[in-house]
C-alpha atoms as a PDB file:
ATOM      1  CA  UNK A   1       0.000   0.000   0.000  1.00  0.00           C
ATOM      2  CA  UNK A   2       0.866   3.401  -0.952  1.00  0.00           C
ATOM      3  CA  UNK A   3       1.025   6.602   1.322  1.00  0.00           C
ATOM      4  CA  UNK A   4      -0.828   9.469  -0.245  1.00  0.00           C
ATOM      5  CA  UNK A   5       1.107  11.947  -2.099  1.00  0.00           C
ATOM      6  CA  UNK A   6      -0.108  15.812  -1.455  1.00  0.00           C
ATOM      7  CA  UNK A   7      -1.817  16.446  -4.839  1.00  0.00           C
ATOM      8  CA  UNK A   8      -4.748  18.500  -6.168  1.00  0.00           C
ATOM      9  CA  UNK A   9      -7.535  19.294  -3.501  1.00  0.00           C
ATOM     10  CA  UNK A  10     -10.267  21.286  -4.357  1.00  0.00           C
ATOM     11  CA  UNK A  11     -11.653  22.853  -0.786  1.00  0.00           C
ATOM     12  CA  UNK A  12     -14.955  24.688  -0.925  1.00  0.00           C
ATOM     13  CA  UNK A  13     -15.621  27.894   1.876  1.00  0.00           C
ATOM     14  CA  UNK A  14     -12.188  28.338   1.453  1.00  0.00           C
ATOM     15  CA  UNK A  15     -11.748  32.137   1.500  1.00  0.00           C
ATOM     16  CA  UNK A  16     -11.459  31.990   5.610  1.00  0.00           C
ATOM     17  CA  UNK A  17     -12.507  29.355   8.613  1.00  0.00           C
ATOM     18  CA  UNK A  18     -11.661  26.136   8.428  1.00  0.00           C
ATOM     19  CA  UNK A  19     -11.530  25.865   4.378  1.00  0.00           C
ATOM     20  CA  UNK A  20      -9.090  28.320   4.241  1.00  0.00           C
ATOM     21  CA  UNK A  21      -7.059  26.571   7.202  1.00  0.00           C
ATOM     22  CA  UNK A  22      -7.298  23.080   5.229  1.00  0.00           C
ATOM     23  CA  UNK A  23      -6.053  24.928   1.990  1.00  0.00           C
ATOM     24  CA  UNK A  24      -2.946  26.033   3.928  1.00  0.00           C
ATOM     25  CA  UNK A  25      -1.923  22.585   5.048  1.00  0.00           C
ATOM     26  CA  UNK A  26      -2.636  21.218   1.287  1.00  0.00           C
ATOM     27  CA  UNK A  27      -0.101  24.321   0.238  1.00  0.00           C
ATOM     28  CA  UNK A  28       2.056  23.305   3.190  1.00  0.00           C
ATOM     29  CA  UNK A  29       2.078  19.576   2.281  1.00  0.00           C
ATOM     30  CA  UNK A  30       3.554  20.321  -1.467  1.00  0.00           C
ATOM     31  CA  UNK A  31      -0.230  20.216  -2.798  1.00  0.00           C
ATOM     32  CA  UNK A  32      -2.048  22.695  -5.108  1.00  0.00           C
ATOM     33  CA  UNK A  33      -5.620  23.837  -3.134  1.00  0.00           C
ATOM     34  CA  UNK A  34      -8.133  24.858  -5.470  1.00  0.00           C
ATOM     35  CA  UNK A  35     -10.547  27.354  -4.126  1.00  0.00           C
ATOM     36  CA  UNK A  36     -14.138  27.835  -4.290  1.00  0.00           C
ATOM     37  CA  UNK A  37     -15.997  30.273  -2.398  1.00  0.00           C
ATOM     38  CA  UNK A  38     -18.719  32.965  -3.261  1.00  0.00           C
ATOM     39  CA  UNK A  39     -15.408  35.437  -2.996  1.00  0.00           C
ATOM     40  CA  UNK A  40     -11.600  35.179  -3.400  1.00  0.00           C
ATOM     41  CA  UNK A  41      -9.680  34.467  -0.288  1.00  0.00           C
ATOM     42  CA  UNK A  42      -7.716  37.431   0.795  1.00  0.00           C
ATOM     43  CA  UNK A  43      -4.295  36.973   0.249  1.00  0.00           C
ATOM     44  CA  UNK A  44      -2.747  37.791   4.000  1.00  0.00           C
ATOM     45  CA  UNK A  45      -5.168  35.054   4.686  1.00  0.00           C
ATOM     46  CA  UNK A  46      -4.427  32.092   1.622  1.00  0.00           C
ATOM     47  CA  UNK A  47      -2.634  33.169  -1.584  1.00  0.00           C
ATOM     48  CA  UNK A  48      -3.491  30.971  -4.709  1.00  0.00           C
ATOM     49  CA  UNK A  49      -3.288  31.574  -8.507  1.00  0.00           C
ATOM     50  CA  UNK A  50      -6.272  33.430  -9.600  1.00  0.00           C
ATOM     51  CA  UNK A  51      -6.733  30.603 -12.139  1.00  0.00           C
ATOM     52  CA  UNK A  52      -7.189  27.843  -8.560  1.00  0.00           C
ATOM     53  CA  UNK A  53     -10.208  30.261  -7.633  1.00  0.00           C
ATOM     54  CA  UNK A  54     -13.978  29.656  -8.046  1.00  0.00           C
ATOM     55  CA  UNK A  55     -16.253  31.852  -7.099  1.00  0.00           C
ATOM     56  CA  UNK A  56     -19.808  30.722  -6.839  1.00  0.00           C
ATOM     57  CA  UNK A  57     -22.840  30.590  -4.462  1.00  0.00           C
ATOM     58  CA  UNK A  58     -23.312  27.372  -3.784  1.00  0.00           C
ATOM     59  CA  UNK A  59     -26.928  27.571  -2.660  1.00  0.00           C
ATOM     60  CA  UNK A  60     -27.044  27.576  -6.435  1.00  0.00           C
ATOM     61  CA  UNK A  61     -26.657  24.031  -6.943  1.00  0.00           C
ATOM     62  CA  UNK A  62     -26.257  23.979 -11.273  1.00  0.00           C
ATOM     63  CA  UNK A  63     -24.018  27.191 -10.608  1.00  0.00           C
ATOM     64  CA  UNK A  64     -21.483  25.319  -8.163  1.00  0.00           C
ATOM     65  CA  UNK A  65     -21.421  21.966 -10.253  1.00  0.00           C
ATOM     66  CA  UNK A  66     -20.292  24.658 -13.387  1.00  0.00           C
ATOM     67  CA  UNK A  67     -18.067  26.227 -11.221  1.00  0.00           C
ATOM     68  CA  UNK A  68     -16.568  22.925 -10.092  1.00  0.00           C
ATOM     69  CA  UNK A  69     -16.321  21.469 -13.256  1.00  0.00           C
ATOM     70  CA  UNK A  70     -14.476  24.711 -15.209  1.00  0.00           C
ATOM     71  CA  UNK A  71     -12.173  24.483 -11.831  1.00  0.00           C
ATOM     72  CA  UNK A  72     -11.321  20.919 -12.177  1.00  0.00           C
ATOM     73  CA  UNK A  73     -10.872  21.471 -15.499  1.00  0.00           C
ATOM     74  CA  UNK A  74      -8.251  24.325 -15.399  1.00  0.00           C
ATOM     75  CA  UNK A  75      -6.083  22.391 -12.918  1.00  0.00           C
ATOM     76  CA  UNK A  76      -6.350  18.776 -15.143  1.00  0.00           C
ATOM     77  CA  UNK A  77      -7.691  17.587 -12.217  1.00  0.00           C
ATOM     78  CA  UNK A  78      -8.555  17.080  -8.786  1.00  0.00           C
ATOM     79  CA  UNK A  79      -6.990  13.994  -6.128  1.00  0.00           C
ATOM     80  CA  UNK A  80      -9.583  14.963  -3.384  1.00  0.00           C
ATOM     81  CA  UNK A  81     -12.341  17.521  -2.559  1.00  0.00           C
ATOM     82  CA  UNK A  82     -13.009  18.941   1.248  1.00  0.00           C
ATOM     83  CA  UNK A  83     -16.401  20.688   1.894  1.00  0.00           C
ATOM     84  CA  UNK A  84     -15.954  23.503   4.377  1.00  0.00           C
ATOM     85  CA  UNK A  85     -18.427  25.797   2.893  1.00  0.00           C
ATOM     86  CA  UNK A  86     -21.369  26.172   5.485  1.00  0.00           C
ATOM     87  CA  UNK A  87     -23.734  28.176   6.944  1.00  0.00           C
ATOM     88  CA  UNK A  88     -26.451  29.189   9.554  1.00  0.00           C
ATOM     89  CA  UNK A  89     -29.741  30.486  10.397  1.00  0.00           C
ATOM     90  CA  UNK A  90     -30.478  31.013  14.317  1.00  0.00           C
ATOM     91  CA  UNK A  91     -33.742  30.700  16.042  1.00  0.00           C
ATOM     92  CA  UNK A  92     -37.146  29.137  16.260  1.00  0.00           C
ATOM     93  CA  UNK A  93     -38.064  27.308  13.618  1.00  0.00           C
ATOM     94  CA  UNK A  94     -41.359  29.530  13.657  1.00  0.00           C
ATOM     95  CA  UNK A  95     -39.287  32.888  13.628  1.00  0.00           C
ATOM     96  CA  UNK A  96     -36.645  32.195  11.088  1.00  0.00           C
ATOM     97  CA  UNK A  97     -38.144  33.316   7.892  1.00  0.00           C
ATOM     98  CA  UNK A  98     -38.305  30.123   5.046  1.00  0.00           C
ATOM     99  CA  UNK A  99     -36.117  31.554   2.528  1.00  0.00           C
ATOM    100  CA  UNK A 100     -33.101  32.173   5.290  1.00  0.00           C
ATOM    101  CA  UNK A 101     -34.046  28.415   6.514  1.00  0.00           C
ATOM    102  CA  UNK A 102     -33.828  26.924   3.072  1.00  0.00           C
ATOM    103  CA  UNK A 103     -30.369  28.553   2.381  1.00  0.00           C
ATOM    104  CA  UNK A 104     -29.110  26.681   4.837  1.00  0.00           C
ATOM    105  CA  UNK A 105     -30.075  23.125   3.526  1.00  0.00           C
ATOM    106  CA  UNK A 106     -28.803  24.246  -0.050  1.00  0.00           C
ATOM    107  CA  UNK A 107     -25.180  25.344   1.164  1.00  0.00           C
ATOM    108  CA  UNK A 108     -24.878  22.878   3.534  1.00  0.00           C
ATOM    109  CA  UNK A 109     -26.280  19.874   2.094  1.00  0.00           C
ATOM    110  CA  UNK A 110     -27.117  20.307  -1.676  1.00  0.00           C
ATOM    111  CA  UNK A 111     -24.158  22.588  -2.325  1.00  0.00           C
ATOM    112  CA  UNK A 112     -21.875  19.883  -1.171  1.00  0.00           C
ATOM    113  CA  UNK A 113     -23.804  16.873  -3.150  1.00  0.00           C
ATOM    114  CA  UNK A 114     -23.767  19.595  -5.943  1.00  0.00           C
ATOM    115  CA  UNK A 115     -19.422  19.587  -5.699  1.00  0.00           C
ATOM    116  CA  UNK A 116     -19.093  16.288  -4.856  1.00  0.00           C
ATOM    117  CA  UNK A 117     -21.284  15.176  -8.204  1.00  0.00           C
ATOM    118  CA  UNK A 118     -19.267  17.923 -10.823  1.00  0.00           C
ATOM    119  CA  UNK A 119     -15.832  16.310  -9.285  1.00  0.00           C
ATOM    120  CA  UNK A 120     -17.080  12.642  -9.070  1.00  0.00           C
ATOM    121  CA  UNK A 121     -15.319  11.805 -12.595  1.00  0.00           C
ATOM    122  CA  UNK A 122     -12.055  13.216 -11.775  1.00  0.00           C
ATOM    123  CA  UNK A 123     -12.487  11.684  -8.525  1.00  0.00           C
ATOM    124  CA  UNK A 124     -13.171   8.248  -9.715  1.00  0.00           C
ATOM    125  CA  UNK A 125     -10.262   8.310 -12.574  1.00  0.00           C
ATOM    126  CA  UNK A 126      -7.733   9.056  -9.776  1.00  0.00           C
ATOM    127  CA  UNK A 127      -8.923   6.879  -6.937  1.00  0.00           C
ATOM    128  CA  UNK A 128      -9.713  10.202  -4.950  1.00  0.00           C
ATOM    129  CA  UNK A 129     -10.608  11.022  -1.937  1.00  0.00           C
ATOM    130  CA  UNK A 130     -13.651  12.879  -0.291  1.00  0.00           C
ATOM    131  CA  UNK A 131     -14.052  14.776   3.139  1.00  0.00           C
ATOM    132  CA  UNK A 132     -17.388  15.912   3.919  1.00  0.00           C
ATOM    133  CA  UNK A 133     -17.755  18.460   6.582  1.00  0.00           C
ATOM    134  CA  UNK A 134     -20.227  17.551   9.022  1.00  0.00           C
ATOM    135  CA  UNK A 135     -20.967  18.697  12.420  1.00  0.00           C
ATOM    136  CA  UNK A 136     -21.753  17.301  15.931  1.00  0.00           C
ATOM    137  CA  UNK A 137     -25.237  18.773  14.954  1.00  0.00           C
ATOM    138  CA  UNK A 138     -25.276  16.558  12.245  1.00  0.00           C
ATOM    139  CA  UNK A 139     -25.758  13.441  15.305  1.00  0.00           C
ATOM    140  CA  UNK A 140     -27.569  15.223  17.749  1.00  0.00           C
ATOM    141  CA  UNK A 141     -29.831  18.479  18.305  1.00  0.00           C
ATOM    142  CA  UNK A 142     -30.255  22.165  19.981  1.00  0.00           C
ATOM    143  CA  UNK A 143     -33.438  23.792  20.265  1.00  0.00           C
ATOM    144  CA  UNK A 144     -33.220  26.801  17.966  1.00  0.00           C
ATOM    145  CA  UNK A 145     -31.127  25.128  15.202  1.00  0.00           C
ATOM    146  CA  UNK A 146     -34.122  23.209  13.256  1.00  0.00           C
ATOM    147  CA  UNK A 147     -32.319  24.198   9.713  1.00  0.00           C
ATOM    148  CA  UNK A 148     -28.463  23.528  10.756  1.00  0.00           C
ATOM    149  CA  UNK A 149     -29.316  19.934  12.515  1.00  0.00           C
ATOM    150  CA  UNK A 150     -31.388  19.622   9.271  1.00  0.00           C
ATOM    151  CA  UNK A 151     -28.652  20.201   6.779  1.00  0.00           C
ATOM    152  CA  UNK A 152     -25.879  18.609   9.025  1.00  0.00           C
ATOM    153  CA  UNK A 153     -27.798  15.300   9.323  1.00  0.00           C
ATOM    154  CA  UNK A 154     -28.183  14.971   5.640  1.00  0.00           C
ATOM    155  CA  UNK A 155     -24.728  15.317   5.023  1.00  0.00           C
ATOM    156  CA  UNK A 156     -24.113  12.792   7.580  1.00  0.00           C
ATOM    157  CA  UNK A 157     -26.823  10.534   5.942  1.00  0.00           C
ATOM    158  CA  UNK A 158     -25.493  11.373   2.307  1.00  0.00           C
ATOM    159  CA  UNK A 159     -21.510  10.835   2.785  1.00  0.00           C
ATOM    160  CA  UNK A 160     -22.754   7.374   4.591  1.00  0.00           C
ATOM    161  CA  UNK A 161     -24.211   6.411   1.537  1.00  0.00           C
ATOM    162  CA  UNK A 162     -21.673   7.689  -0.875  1.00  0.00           C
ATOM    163  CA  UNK A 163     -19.239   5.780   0.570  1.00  0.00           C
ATOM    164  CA  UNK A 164     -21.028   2.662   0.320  1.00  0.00           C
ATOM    165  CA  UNK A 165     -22.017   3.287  -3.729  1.00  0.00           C
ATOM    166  CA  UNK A 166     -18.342   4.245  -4.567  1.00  0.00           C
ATOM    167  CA  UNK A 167     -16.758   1.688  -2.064  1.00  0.00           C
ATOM    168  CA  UNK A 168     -13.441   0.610  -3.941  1.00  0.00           C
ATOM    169  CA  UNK A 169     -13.816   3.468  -6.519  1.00  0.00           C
ATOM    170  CA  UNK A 170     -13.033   6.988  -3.894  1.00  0.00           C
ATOM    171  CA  UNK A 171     -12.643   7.397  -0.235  1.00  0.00           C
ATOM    172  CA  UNK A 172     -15.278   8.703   1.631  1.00  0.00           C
ATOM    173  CA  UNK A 173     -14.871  10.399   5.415  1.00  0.00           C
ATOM    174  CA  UNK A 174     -16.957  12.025   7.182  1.00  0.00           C
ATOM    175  CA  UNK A 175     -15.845  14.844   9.415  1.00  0.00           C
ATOM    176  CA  UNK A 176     -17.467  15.833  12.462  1.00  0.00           C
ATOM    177  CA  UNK A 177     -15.720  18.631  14.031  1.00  0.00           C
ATOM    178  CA  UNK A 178     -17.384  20.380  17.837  1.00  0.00           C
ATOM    179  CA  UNK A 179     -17.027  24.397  17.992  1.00  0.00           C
ATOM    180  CA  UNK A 180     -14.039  26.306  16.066  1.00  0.00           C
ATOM    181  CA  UNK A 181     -12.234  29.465  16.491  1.00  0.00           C
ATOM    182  CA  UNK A 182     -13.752  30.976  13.188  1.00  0.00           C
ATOM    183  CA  UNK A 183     -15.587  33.916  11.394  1.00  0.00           C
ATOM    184  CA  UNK A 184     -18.549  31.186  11.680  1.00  0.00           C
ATOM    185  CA  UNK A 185     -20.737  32.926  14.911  1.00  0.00           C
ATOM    186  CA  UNK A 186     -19.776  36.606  13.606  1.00  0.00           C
ATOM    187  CA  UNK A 187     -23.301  38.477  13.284  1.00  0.00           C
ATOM    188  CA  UNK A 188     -25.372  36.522  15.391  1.00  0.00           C
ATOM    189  CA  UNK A 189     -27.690  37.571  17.983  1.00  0.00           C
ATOM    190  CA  UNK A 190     -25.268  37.169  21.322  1.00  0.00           C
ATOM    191  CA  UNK A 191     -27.433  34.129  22.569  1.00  0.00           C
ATOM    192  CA  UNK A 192     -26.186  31.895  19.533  1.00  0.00           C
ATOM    193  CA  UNK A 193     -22.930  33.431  20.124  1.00  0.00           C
ATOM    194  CA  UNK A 194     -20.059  31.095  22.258  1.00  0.00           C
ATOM    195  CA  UNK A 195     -19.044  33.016  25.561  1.00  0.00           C
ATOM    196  CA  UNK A 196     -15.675  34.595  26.145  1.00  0.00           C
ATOM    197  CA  UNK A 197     -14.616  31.182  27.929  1.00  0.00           C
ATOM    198  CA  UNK A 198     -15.789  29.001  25.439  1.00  0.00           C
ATOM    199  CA  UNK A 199     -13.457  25.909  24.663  1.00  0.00           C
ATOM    200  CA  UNK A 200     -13.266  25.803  20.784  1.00  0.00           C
ATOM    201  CA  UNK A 201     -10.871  24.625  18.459  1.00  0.00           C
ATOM    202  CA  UNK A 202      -8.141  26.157  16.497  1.00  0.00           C
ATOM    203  CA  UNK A 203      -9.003  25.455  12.909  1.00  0.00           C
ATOM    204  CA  UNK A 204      -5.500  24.927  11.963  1.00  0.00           C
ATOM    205  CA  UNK A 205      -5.763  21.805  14.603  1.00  0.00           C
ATOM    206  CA  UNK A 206      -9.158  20.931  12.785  1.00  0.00           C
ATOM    207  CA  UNK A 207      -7.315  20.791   9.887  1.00  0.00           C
ATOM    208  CA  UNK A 208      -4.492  18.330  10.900  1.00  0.00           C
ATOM    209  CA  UNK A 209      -7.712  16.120  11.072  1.00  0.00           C
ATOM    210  CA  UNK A 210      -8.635  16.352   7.363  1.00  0.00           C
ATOM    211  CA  UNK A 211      -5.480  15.853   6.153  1.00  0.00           C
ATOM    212  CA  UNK A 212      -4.964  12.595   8.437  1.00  0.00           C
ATOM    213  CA  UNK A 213      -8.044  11.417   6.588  1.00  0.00           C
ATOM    214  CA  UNK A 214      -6.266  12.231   3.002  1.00  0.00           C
ATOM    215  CA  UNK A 215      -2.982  11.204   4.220  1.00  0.00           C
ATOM    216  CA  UNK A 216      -4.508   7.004   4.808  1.00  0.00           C
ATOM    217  CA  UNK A 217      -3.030   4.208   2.415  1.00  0.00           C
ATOM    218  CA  UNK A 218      -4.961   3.190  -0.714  1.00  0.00           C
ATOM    219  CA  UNK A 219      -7.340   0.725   0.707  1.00  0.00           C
ATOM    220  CA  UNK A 220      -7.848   2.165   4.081  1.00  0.00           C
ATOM    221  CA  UNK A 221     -10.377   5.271   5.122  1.00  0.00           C
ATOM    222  CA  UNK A 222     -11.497   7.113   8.503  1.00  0.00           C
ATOM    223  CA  UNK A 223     -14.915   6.854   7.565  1.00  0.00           C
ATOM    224  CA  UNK A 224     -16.083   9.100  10.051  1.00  0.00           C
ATOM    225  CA  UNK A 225     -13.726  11.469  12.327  1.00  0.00           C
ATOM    226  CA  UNK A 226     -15.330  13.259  15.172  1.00  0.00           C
ATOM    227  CA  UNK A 227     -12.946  16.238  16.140  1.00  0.00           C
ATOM    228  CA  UNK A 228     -13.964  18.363  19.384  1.00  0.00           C
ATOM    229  CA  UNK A 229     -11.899  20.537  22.106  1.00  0.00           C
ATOM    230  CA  UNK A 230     -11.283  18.172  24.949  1.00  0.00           C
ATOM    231  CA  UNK A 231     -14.119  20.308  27.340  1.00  0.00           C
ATOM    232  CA  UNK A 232     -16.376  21.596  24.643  1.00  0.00           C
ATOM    233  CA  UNK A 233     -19.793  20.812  25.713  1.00  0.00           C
ATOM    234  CA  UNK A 234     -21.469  19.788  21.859  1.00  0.00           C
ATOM    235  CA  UNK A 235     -20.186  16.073  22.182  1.00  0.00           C
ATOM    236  CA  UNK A 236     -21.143  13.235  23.280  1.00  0.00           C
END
């Protein structure tokens, strides 16, 4: 069995967070990241071609398989896609107005089928490798997060049964990271917010995760990888 060899990953959210962490340790591994995001990363914060860069919304699902598909073709390529991209809508499931509760099932759930199905080919020709982005939301629930728990389950219940379709052909893991040092709780209402003293995780540590998952031998897969700070009170 073979060790992997840092090659072409194609990240999605990676402009900041934990995509743009992930696309860092690709760059830092001798691998080319290829960027999608609905902007380009800042360069203090990830610097990549302009020509690695897709910019798309993916709660437009025929938008980000286009996107995907013009990336992968510009790079030849892709040896593994990571799906960081995600977002949120706070509150009652009666107060949260629908359209603000659907975006969050088509960013979170049908924007990553919608990469994952545009770089299945490539995927498939090069015995890839796929890390879905979960959540410890995606195996159990808060009150006030009816559209999160929503999205985070599917993609839970999705990369389950990808992996078992394309068994042999990709890898499939599932990564279920706890609370993160990010840009991710900026703007919300202080109640959905984490507290001064909250124990979260570095997303450069989160990171280290994703690429132990790309770094396994052909023939051998984390299938799942829950990643939380040591006290942080999401998990079990």
């Amino acid at each position: 069995m073979t060790t992997w060899t840092a090659g072409t990953v194609l990240v999605t959210g990676a402009a900041s967070g934990l995509g743009a962490a992930v696309a860092r340790a690709v760059a830092a591994e001798g691998g080319r990241p290829l960027v999608l995001d609905r902007r380009p990363p800042d360069p203090e914060v990830l610097e990549v071609p302009e020509s690695d860069v897709g910019v798309v919304d993916l709660g437009d699902s025929r938008s980000a398989e286009k996107a995907v598909r013009e990336l992968v073709g510009r790079a030849g390529g892709v040896d593994a896609v990571v799906t960081c991209a995600g977002t949120d809508a706070c509150g009652r499931f009666d107060e949260v107005d629908g359209e603000d509760w659907d975006r969050v099932v088509l960013v979170n759930l049908l924007g990553t089928a919608a990469v994952i199905r545009a770089a299945l080919p490539s995927l498939v020709e090069r015995h890839g490798r796929v890390v879905t982005v979960a959540s410890t939301l995606g195996l159990r629930v808060f009150s006030d997060a009816t559209a999160y728990c929503a999205s985070k389950f599917g993609v839970v219940g999705f990369s389950r049964a990808l992996a078992v379709e394309t068994q042999g052909r990709i890898g499939v893991t599932t990564l279920v990271p706890g609370g993160m040092h990010t840009a991710f709780f900026d703007g919300r209402p202080e109640q959905y917010r984490p507290g001064p003293d909250a124990k979260l995780n570095r997303p450069e540590d989160v990171a280290a995760a994703v690429l132990f998952a790309l770094q396994q031998p052909q023939g051998c897969e984390v299938r799942e990888l829950v990643v939380t700070p040591s006290v942080e009170g999401s998990w079990p």
